[in-house]
Protein backbone atom coordinates (compact mmCIF):
# COMPACT_ATOMS: atom_id res chain seq x y z
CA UNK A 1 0.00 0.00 0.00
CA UNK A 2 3.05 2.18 0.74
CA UNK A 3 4.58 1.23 -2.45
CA UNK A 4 1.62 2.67 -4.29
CA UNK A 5 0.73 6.17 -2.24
CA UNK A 6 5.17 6.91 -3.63
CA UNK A 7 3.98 5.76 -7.22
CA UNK A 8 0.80 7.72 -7.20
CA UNK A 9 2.60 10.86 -5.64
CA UNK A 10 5.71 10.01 -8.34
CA UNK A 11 2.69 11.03 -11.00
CA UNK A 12 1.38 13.35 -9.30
CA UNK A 13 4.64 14.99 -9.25
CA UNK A 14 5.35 14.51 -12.99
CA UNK A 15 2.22 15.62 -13.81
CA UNK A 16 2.58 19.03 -12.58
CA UNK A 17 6.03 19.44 -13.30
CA UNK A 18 5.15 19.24 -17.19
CA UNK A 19 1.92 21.27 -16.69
CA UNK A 20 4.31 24.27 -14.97
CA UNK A 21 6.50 23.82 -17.97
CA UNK A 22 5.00 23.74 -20.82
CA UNK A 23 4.94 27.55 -21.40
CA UNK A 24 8.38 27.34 -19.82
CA UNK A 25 10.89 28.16 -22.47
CA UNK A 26 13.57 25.64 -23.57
CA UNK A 27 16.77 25.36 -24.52
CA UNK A 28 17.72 23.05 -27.42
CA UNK A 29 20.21 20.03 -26.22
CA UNK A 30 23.41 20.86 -26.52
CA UNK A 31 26.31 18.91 -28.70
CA UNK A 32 29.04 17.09 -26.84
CA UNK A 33 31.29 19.45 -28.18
CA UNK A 34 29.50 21.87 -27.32
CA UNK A 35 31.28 25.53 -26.23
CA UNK A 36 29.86 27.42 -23.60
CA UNK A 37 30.93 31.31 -23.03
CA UNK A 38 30.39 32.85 -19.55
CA UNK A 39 30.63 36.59 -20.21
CA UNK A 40 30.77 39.34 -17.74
CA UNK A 41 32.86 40.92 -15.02
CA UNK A 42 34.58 40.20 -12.05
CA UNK A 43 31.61 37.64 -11.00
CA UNK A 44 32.08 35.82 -13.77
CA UNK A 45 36.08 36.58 -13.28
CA UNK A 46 35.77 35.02 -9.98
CA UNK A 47 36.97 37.64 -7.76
CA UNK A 48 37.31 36.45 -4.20
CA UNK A 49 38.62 33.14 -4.95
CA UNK A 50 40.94 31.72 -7.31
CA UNK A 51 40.34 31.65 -11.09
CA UNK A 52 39.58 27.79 -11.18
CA UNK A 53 37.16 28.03 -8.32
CA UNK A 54 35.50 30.57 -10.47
CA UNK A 55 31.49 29.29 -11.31
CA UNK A 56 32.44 28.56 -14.85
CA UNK A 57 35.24 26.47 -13.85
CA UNK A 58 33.00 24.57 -11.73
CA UNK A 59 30.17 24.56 -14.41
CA UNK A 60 32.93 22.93 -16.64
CA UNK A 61 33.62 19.83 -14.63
CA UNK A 62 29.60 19.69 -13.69
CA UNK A 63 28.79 19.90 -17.24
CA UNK A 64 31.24 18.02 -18.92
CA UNK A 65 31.48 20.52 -21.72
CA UNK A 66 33.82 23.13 -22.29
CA UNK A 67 33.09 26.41 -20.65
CA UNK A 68 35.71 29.71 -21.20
CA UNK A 69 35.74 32.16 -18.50
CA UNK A 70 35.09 35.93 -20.53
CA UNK A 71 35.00 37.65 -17.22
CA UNK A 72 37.31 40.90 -17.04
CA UNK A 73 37.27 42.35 -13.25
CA UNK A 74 36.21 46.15 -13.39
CA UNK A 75 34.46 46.04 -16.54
CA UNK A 76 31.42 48.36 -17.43
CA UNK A 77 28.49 46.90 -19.60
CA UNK A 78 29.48 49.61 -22.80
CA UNK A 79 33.07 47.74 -22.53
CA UNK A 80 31.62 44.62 -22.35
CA UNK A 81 29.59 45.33 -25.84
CA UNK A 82 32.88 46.26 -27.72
CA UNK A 83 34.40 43.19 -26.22
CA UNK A 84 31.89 40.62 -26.92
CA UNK A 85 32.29 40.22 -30.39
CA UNK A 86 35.63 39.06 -31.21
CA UNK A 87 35.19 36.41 -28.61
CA UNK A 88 31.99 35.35 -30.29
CA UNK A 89 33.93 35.28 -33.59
CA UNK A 90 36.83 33.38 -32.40
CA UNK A 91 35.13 31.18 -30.47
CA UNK A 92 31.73 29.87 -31.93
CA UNK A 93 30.02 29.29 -28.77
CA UNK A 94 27.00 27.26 -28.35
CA UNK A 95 25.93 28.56 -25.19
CA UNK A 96 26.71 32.34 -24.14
CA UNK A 97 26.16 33.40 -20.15
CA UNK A 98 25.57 36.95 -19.95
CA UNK A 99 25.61 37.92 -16.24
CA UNK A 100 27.10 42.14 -16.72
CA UNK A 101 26.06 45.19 -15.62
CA UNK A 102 26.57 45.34 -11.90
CA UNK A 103 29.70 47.69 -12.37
CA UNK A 104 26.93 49.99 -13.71
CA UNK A 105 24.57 49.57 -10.74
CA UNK A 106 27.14 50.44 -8.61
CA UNK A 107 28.60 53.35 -10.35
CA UNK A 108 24.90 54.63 -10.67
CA UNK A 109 24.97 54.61 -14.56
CA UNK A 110 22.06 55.41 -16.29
CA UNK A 111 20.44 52.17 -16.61
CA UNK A 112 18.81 53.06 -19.79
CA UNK A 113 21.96 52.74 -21.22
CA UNK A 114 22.62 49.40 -19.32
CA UNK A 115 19.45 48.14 -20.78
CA UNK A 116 20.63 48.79 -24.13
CA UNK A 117 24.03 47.15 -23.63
CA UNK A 118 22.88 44.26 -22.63
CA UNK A 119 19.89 43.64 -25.17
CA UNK A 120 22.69 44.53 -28.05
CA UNK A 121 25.28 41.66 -26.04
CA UNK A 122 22.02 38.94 -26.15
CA UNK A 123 21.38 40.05 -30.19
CA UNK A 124 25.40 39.47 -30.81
CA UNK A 125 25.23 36.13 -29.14
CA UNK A 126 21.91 35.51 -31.18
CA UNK A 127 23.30 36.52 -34.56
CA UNK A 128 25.84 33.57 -33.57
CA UNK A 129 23.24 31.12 -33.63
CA UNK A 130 24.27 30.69 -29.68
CA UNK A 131 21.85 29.79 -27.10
CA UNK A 132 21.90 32.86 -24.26
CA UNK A 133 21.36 32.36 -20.79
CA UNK A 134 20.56 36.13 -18.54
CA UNK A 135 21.71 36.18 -15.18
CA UNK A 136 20.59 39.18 -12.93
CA UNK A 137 23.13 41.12 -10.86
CA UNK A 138 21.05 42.57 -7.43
CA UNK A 139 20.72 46.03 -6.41
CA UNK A 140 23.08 46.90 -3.63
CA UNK A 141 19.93 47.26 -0.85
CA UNK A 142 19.08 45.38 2.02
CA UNK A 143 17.13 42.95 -0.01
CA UNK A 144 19.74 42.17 -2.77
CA UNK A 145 16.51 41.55 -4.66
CA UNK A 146 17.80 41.31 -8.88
CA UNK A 147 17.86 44.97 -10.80
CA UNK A 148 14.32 45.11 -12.77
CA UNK A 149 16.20 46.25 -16.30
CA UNK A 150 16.74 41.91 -16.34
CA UNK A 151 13.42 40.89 -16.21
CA UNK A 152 12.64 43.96 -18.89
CA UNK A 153 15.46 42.42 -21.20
CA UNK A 154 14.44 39.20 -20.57
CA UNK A 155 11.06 39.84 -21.61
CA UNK A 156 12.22 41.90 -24.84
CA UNK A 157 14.28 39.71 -26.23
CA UNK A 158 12.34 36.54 -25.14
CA UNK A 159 15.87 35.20 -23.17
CA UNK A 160 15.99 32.71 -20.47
CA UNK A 161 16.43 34.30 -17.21
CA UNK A 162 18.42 33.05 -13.95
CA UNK A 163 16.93 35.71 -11.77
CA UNK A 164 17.76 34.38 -8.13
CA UNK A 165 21.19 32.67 -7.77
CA UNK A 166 23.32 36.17 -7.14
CA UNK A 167 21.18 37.18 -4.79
CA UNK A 168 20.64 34.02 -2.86
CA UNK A 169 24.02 33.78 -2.50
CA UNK A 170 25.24 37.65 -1.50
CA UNK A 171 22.54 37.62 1.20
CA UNK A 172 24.23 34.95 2.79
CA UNK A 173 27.88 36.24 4.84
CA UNK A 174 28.92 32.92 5.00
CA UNK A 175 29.29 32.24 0.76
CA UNK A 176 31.04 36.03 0.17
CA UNK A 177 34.38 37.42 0.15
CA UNK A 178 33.34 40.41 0.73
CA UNK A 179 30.14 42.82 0.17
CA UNK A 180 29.70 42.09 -3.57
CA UNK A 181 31.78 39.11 -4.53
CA UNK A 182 30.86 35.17 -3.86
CA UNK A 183 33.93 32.85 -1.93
CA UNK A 184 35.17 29.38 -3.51
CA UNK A 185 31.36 28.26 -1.51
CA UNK A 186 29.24 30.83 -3.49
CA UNK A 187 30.78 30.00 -6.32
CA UNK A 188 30.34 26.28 -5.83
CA UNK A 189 26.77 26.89 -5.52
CA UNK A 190 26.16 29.57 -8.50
CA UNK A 191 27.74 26.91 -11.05
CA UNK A 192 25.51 24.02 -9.28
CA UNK A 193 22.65 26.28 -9.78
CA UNK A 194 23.06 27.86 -12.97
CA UNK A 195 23.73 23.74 -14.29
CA UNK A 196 20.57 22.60 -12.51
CA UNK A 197 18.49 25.51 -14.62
CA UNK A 198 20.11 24.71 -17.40
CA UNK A 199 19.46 20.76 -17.44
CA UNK A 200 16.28 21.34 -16.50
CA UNK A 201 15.28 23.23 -19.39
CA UNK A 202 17.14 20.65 -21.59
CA UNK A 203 20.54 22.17 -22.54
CA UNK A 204 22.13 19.15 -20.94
CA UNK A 205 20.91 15.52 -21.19
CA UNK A 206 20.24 15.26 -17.49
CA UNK A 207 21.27 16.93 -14.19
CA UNK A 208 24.22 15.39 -12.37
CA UNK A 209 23.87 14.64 -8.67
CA UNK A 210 25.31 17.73 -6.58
């Protein structure tokens, strides 16, 4: 009787796991030689731990598939524009992650012009015939909640969005280096997180165990 409450709950489960997805978008399965392209700044950089405890470094031995860390420490979203296509040319990417802009939230840019950076970045990585992924960087309040120009560019240019991980993890003292930067920890967990997203909107075969 046990046995069948689990397998009843099991469809239960499935059920409305494919009913809350089906308007869901998808990524298309990636190749096993696949490239993926993290792109952005010093969180993508990996300041406040070492360069191979960055999250694409751990999203490369989750994943299996080869992941090149873009990030440049510092950088501002209209120098992240210039920059992004020469490493789209050279590289060919499959998959681009597009987590920029916080330099600009901090600098109090007009985020207008943030917007617009970052919608141009997503059409670049587009006109590649790559696969985008959006995550947002939080606003530096007491909430950390993520800046609202992501969910407007996710909307406008119908892109994926990872809209929690950053600020999960910079609300929590124990996974940061310091007030805006993740430790080897927060790291860890970005790259587990971002991975789980991803294979659960198919870019991966299935999700490995964590």
């Amino acid at each position: 009787m046990k046995n069948k409450r689990i397998t009843i709950l099991l469809l239960l489960s499935s059920f409305i796991f494919v009913s809350c997805s089906e308007d869901t978008p998808q990524f298309t399965t990636l190749p096993d030689n696949a490239t993926i392209l993290a792109f952005g700044d010093s969180l993508t950089a990996g300041k406040g731990a070492n360069r191979n405890a960055s999250y694409p470094a751990i999203l490369q031995q989750l994943s299996h598939t080869k992941v090149i860390n873009a990030g440049i420490s510092g950088e501002v979203s209209a120098n992240g524009l210039k920059r992004l296509p020469a490493l789209l040319k050279k590289h060919q990417p499959d998959l681009v992650i597009i987590c920029h802009g916080g330099n600009d939230i901090l600098r109090h840019y007009n985020l207008s012009r943030t917007k617009i950076n970052i919608i141009k970045m997503i059409e670049l990585a587009k006109s590649y015939n790559a696969q985008v992924l959006l995550v947002a960087v939080p606003k530096p309040n007491l909430l950390l909640s993520p800046a609202d120009l992501y969910f407007e560019v996710a909307r406008k240019t119908n892109t994926i969005l990872n809209a929690d991980t950053l600020s999960a993890v910079l609300r929590d003292r124990n996974l940061k280096s310091d007030t805006y930067h993740p430790n080897k920890s927060g790291y860890a967990l970005i790259a587990k997180r971002i991975f789980a997203q991803l294979s659960n909107l198919g870019a991966f075969y299935k999700a490995e165990e964590s």
